[in-house]
Protein backbone atom coordinates (compact mmCIF):
# COMPACT_ATOMS: atom_id res chain seq x y z
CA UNK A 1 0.41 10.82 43.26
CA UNK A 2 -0.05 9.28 39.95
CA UNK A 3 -0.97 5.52 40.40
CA UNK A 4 -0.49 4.39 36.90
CA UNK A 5 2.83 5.89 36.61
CA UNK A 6 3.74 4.17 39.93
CA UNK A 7 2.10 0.83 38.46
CA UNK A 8 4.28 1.60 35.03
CA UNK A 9 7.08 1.68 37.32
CA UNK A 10 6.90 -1.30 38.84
CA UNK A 11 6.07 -3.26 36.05
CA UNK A 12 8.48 -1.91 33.95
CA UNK A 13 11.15 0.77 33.78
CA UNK A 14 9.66 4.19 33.08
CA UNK A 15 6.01 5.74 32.96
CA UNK A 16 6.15 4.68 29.56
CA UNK A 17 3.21 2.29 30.30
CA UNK A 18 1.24 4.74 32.34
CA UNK A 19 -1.84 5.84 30.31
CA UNK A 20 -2.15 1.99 28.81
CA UNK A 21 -2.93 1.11 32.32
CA UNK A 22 -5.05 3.92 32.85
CA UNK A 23 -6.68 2.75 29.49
CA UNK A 24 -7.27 -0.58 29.39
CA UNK A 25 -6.67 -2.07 33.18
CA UNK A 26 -3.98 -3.45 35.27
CA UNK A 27 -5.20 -6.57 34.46
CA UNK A 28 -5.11 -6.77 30.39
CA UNK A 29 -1.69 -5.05 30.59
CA UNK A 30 -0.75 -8.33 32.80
CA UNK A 31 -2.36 -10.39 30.26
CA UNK A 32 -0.60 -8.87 27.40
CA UNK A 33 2.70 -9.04 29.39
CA UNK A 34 1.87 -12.48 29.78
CA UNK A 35 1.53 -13.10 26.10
CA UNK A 36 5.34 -11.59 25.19
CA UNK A 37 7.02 -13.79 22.93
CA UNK A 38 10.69 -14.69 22.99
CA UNK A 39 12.84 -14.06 19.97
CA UNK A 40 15.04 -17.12 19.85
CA UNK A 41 17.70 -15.86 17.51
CA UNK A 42 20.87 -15.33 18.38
CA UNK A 43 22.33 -12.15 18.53
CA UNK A 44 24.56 -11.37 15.90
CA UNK A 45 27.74 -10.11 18.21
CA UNK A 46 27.82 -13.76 19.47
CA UNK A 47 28.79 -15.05 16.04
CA UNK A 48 32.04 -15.50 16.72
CA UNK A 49 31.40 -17.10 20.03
CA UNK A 50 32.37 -20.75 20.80
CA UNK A 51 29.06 -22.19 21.18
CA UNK A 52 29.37 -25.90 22.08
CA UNK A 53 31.76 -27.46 24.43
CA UNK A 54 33.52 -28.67 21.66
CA UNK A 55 33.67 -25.62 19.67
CA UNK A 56 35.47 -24.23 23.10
CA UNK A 57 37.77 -26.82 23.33
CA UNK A 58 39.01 -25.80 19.87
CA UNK A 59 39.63 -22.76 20.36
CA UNK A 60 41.30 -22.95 24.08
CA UNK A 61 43.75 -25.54 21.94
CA UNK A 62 44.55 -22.68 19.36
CA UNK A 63 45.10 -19.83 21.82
CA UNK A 64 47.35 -21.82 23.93
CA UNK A 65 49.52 -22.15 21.01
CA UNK A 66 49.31 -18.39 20.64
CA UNK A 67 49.32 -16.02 23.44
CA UNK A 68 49.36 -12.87 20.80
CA UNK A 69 45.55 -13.96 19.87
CA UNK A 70 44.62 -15.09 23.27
CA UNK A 71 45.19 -11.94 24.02
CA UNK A 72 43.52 -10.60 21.03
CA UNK A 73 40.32 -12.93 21.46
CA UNK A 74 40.15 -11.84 24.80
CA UNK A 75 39.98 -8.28 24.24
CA UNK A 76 36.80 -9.43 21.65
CA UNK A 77 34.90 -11.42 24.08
CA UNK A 78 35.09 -8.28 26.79
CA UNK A 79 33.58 -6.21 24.05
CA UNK A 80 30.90 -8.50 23.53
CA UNK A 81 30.11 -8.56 26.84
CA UNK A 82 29.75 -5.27 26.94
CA UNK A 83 27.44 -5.63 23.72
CA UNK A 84 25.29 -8.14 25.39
CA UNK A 85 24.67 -5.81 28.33
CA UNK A 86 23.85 -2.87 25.98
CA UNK A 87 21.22 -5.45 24.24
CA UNK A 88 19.72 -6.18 26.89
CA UNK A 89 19.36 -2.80 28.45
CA UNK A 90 18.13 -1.89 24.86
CA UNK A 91 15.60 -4.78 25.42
CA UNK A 92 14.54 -3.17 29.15
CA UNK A 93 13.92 0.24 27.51
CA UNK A 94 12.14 -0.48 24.37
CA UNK A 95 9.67 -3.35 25.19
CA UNK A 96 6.03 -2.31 24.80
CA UNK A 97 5.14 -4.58 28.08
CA UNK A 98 8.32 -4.77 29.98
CA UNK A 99 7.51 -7.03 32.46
CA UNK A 100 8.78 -10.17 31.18
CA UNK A 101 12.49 -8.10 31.03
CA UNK A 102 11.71 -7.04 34.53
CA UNK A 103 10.62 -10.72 35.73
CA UNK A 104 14.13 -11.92 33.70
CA UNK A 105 16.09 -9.93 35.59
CA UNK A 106 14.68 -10.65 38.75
CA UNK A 107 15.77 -14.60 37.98
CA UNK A 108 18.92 -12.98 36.96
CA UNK A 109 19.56 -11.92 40.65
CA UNK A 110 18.19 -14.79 42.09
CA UNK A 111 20.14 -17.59 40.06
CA UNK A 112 23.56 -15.73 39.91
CA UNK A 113 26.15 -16.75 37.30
CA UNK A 114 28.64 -14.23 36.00
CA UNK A 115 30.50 -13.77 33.20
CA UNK A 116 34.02 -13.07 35.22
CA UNK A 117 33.57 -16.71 35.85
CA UNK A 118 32.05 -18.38 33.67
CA UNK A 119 34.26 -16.81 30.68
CA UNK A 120 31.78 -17.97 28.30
CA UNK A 121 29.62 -14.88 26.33
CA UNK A 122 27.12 -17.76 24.88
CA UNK A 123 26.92 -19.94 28.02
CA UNK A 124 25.76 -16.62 30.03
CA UNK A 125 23.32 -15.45 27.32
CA UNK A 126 22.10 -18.91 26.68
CA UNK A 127 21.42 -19.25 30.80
CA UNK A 128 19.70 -15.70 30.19
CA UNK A 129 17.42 -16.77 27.22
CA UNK A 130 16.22 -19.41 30.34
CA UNK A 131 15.05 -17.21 32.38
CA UNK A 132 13.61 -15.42 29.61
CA UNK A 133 11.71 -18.22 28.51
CA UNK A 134 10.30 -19.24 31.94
CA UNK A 135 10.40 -15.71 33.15
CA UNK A 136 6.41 -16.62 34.22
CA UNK A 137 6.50 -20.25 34.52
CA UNK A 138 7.04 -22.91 36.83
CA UNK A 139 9.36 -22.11 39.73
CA UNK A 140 10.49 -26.23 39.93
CA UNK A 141 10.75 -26.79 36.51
CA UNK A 142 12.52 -23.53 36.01
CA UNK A 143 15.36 -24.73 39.22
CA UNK A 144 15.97 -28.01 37.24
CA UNK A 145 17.29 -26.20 33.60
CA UNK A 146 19.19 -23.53 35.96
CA UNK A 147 21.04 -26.26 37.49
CA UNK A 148 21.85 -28.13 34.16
CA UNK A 149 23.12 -24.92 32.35
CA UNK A 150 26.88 -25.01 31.82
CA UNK A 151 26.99 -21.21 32.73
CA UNK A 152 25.81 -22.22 36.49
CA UNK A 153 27.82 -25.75 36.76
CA UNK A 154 30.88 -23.67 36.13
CA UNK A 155 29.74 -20.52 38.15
CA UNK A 156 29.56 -22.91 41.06
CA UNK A 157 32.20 -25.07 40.53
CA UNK A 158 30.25 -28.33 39.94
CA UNK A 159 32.93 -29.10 37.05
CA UNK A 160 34.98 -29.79 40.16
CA UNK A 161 32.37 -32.22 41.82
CA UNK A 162 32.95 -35.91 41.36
CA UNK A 163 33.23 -39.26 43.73
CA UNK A 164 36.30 -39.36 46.06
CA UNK A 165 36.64 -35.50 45.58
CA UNK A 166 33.17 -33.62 45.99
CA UNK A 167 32.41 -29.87 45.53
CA UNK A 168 29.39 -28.79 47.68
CA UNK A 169 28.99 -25.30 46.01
CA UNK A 170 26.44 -25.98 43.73
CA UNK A 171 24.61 -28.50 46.59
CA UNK A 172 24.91 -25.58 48.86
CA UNK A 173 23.40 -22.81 46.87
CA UNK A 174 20.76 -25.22 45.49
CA UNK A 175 19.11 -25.03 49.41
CA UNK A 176 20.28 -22.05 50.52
CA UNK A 177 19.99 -19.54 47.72
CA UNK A 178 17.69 -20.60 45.34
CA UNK A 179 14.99 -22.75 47.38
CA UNK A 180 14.33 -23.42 50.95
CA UNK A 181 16.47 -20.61 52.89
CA UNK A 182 19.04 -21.06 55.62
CA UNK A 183 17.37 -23.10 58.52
CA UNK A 184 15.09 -25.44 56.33
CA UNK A 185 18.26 -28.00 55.69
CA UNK A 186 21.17 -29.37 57.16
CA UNK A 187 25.14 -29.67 56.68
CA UNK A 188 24.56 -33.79 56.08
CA UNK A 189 21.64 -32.44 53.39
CA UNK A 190 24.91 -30.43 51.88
CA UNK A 191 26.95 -33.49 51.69
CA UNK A 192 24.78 -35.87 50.82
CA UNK A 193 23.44 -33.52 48.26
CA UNK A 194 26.84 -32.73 46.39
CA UNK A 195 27.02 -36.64 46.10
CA UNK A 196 23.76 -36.50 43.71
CA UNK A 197 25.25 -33.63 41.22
CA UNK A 198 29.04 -35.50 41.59
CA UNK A 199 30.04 -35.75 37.87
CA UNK A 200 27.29 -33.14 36.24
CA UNK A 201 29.61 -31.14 34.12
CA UNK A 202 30.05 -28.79 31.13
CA UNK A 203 27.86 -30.55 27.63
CA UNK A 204 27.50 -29.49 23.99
CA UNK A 205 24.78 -27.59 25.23
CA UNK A 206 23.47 -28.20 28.88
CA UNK A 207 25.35 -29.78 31.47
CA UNK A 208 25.38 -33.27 31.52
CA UNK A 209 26.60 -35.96 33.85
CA UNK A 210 29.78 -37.66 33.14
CA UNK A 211 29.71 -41.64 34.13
CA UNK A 212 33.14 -41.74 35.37
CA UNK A 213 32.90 -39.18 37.84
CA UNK A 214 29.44 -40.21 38.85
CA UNK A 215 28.66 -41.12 42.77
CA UNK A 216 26.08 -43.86 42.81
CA UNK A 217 26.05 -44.56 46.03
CA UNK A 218 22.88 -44.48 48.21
CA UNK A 219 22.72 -41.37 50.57
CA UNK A 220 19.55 -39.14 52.81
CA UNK A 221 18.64 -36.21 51.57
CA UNK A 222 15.82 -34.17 53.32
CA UNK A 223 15.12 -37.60 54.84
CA UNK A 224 14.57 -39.37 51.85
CA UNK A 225 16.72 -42.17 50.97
CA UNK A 226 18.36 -43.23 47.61
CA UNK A 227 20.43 -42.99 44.73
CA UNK A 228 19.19 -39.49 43.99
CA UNK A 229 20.24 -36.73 40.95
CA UNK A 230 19.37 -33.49 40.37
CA UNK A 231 16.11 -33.71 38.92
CA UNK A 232 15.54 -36.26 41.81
CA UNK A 233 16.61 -34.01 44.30
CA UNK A 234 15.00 -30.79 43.31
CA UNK A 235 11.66 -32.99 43.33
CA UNK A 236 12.25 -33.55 46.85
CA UNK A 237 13.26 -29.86 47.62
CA UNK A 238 9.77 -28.92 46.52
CA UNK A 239 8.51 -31.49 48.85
CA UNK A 240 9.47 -29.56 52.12
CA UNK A 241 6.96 -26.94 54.19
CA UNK A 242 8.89 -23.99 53.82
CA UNK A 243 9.69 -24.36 50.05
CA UNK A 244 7.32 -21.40 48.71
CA UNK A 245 8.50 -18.79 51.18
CA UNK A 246 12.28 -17.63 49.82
CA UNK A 247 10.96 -17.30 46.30
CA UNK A 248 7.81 -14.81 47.55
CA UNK A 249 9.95 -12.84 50.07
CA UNK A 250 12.20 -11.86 46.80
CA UNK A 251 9.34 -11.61 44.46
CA UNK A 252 7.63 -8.75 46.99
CA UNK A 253 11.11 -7.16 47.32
CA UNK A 254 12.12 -6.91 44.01
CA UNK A 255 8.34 -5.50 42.98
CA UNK A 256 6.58 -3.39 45.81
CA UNK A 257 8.30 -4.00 49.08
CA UNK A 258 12.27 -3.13 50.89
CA UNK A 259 10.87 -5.06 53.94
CA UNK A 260 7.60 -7.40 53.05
CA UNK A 261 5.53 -8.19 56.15
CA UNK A 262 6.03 -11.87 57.10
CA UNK A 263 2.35 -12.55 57.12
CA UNK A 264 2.37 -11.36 53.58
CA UNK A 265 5.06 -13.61 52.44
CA UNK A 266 3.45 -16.59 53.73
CA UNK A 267 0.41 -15.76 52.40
CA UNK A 268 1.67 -15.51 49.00
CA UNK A 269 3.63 -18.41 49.53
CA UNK A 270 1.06 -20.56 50.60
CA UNK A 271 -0.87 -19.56 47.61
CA UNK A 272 2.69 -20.51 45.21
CA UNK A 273 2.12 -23.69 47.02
CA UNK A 274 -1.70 -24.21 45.80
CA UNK A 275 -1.37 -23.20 42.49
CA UNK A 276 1.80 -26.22 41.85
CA UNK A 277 4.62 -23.31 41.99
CA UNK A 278 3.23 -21.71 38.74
CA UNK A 279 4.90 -18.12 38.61
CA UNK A 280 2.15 -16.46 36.39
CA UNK A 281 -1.28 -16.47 38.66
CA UNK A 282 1.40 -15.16 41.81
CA UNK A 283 1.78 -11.98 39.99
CA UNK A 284 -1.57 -11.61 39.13
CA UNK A 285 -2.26 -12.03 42.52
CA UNK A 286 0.30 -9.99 44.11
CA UNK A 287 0.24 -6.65 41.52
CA UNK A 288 -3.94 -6.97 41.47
CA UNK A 289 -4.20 -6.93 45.40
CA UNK A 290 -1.35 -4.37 45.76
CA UNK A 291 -2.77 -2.08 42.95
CA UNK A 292 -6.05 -1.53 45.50
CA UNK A 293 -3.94 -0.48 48.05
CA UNK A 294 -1.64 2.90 49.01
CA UNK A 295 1.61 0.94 48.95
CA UNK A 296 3.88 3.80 47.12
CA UNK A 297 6.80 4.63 48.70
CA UNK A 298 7.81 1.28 49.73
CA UNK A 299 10.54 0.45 47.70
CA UNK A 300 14.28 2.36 46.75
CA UNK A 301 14.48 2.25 43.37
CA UNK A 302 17.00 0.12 41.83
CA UNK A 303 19.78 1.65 39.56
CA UNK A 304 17.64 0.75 35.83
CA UNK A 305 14.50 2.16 37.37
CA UNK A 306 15.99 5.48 38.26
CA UNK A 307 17.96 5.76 35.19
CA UNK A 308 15.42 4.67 32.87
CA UNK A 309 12.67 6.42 34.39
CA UNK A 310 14.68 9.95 34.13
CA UNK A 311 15.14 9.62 30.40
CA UNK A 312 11.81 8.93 29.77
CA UNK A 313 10.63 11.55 31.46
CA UNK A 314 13.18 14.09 29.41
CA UNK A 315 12.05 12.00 26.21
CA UNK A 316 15.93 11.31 25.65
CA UNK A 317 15.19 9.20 22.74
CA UNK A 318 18.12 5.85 21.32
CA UNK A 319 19.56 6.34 24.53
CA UNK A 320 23.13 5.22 24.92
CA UNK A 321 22.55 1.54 26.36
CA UNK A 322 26.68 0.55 26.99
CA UNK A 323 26.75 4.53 29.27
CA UNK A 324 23.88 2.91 31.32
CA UNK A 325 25.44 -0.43 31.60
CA UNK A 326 28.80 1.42 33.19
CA UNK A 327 26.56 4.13 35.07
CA UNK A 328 24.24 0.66 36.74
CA UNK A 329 27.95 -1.02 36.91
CA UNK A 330 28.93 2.08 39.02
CA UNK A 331 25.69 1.63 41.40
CA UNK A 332 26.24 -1.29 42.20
CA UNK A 333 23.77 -2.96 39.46
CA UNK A 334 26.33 -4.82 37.04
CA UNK A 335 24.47 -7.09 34.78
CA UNK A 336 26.06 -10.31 34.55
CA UNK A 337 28.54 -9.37 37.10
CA UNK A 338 26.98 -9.37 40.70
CA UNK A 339 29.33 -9.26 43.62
CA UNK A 340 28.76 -12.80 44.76
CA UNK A 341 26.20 -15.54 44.47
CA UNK A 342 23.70 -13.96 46.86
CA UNK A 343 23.26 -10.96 44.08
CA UNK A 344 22.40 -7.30 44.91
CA UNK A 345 21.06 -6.60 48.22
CA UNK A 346 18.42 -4.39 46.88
CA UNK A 347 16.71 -1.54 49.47
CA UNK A 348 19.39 0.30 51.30
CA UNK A 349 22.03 -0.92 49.44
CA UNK A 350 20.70 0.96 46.65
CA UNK A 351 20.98 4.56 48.54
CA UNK A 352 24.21 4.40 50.29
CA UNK A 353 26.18 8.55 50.03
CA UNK A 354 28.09 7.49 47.16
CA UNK A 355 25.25 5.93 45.18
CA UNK A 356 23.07 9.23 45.77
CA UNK A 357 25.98 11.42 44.95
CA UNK A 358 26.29 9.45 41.92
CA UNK A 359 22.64 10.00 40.89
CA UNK A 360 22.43 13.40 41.28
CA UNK A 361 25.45 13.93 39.38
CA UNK A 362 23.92 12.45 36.64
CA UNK A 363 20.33 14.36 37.45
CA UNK A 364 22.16 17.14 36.66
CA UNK A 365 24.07 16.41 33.04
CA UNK A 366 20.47 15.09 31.67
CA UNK A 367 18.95 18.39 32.79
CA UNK A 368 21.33 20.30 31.26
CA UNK A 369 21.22 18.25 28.13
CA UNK A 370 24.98 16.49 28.65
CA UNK A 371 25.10 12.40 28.08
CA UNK A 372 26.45 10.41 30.90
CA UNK A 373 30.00 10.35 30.78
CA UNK A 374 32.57 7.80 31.79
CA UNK A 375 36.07 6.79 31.45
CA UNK A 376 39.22 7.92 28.93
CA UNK A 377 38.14 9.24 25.74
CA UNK A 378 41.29 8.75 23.42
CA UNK A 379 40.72 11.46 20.74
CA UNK A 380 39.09 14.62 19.85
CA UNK A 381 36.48 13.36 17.38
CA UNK A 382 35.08 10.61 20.39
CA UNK A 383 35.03 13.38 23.06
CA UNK A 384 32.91 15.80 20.76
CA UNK A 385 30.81 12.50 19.89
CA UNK A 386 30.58 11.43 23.87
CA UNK A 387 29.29 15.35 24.86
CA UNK A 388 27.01 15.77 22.06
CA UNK A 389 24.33 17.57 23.64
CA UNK A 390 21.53 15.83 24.23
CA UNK A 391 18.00 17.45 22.84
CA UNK A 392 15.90 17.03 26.34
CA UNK A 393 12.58 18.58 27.31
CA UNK A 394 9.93 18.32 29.67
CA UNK A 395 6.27 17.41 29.69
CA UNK A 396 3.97 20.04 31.76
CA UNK A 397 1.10 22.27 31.27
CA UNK A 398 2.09 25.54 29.61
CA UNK A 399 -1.30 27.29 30.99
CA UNK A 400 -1.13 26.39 34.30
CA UNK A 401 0.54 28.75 37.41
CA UNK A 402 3.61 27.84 39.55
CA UNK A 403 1.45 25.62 42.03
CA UNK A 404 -0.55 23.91 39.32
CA UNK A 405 2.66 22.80 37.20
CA UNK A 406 4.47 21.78 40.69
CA UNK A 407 1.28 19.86 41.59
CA UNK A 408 1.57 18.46 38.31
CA UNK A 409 5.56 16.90 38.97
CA UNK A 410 4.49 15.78 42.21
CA UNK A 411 2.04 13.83 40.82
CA UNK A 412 3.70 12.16 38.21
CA UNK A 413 7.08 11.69 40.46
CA UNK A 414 5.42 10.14 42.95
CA UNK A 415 5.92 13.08 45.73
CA UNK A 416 4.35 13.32 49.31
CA UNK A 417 5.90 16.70 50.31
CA UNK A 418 5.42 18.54 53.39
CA UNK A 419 5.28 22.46 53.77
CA UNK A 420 8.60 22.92 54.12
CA UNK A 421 9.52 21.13 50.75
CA UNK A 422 6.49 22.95 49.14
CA UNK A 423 8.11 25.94 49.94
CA UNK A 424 11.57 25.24 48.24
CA UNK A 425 9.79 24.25 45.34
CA UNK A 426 7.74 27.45 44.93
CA UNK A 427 11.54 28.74 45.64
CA UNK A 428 12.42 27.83 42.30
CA UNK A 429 8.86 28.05 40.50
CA UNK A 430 7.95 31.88 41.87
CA UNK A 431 4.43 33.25 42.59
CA UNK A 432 4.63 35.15 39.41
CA UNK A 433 5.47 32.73 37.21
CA UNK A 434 4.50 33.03 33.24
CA UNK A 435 4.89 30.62 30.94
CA UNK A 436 5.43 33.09 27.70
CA UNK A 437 8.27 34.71 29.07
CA UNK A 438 11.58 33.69 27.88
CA UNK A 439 13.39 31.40 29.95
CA UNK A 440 10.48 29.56 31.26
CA UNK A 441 11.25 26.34 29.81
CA UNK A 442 14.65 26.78 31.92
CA UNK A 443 12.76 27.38 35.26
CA UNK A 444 10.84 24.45 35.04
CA UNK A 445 13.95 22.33 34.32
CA UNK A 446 15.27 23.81 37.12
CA UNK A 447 12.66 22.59 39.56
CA UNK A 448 12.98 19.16 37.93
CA UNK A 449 16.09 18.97 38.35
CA UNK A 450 15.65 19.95 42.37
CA UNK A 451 12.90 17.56 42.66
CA UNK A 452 14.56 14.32 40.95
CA UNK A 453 17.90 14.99 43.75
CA UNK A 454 15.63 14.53 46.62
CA UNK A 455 14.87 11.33 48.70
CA UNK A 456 11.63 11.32 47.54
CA UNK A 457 12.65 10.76 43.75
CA UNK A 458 14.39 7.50 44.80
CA UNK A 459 11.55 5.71 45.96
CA UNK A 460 8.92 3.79 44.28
């Protein structure tokens, strides 16, 4: 089993980063992943975007008037939706240290706000750039802009919250979801809690509290008194015991570990809590201690890492980022669009019948050099376009016999096979195999193919 392409895996995508590991250490790849910079610009396929609350109120004033291009602008902003997924899977697949993409998307599961709610293209991208941004920073600092950011006062209905008539989604969530855990809180924290964020709404650009709608009065929150808001009350969030232990449970479940050991998650957590919640020396900790262990196999691969890891390994090169946003959407992995606040479950949820089915469907197009298809195709010219075949090809070692080159795929698949799965291999790859005859190139396809629709593909 090849540990750099498992360590490529995990902190990216693909094996893509395999031999820089191998070259120059886990740890300067963590460094350089460290140093990634953020590109601040915004996309061009947000230009027409309402940017600012006012800019939004324009334009809701304009299509009321209009239902012809409501209906129009509506159809626009779905496409660039659709366009901001394909970016950032383009982003995912093309980064020379992916981790920061990885880390973003893990914050992306963890502070949930979709577009079907939100409605607003720029709000969710700008809440994305966020996460981005602070992908390795400070896990309190970090919770306070996430709570200010339009896209997540309107994903959790603060815009509904004021005195007299209080929303407790937002106050809910805060505790639950995306700090202490269910247990470490109670209802009267809830209530008390909404009272703080009562009147933080939609701003120009972050949200911002409105006076008027304001609650002022003194309340108890996590047995602190006063007239708290939400920078207030997050402080005191990070005050409690059990604050460090959500965030590291989901940090070793998203990176090496379906079901993290308890002991480990306090540990971890307990370290979070020494080094001031800074995200950056946790990872470093976490992947430099789990790289000097045998932990493969410990994880289901989620629907990007499968995907993604597949067409690197048949160098499918400019591959088509919106078909992998609908294939992830069809696992169960839609960016921007998770089925509730909680996110994706992650582990089993990523291997259910239909999910496997799914995958090996699409094992077997890429092997046979077909794109990913999905959905209508209105005309001739986009169907020939859609099932262009795609040039594919394999990486293995045109000297060596049928058990070296299966020894090889193991390897760099990540298999632990027993006899019996030996044997269907050499099945496929005979005794006599020859690597000048003609076909040969086909055979070995064949017994990727096998190999990539077993259980032991999906795991990581």
């Amino acid at each position: 089993m090849d540990k750099y392409t498992l360590w490529s895996l995990r902190l990216g995508y693909s094996a893509k980063q395999a031999k820089t590991i191998q070259t120059i250490g886990l740890e300067k790849v963590l460094q350089n992943s460290f140093a990634t910079k953020v590109d601040a610009t915004i996309p061009a396929f947000l230009d027409d975007s309402p940017k600012s609350f006012n800019e939004y109120v324009e334009i809701r004033k304009k299509l009321k008037a209009n239902p012809e291009i409501a209906k129009e602008m509506q159809k626009k902003e779905i496409q660039t939706f659709l366009e901001m997924k394909t970016w950032w899977i383009e982003k995912m697949n093309t980064e020379e240290f992916p981790l920061r993409e990885k880390m973003t998307c893990f914050w992306h599961n963890h502070y949930v706000s979709t577009f079907q709610k939100v409605k607003s293209n720029y709000s969710i991208f700008q809440h994305n750039q966020i996460l981005r941004e602070n992908a390795f920073g400070n896990f309190k600092t970090l919770t306070k802009q996430i709570v200010k950011t339009n896209a997540m006062v309107r994903y959790l209905d603060n815009t509904d919250n004021k005195k007299g008539k209080l929303n407790e989604n937002l106050s809910r969530e805060l505790l639950e979801l995306f700090t202490l855990g269910i247990g470490n809180y109670t209802e009267e924290d809830i209530k008390n809690g909404a009272k703080g964020l009562a009147g933080l709404g939609i701003g120009q650009e972050n949200a911002t509290y409105r006076e008027r709608l304001e609650d002022n009065e003194s309340f108890t929150y996590l047995g602190k008194k006063g007239n708290f808001k939400a920078d207030e009350m997050i402080d005191i969030i990070f005050e409690q015991p059990n604050i460090p232990y959500l965030i590291t449970r989901k940090i070793l479940k998203w990176f090496i570990y379906d079901n993290p050991k308890e002991e480990l998650v306090k540990y971890y957590g307990d370290y979070l809590r020494k080094k001031n919640f800074e995200i950056q020396p946790l990872l470093t900790k976490i992947f430099t201690e789990a790289f000097a262990k045998n932990t493969a196999g410990t994880k289901i691969k989620n629907p990007l890492e499968y995907i993604l890891q597949l067409m690197n390994e048949l160098h499918i090169e400019n591959p088509n980022g919106r078909l992998i946003a609908l294939f992830i959407k069809d696992q169960g992995m839609d960016l921007y669009g998770q089925p509730n606040v909680k996110g994706w479950d992650g582990g089993n949820y990523w291997l259910t019948s239909q999910v496997f089915l799914q995958r090996n469907n699409v094992a077997d197009l890429l092997c046979n050099g077909k794109n990913l298809t999905r959905g209508k195709v209105e005309n001739e010219n986009a169907m020939m376009k859609k099932n262009r075949p795609l040039n594919v090809k394999l990486d293995w070692d045109k000297n060596g016999n049928n058990i070296e080159i299966i020894a090889q795929l193991k390897e760099r698949l990540l298999f632990k096979t027993d006899k019996n799965e030996q044997q269907d291999f050499e099945e496929i790859l005979k005794y006599d195999f020859d690597s000048k005859t003609e076909g040969s190139e086909n055979a070995v396809m064949r017994l990727f193919n096998f190999m990539v629709k077993t259980p032991e593909f999906q795991l990581i």
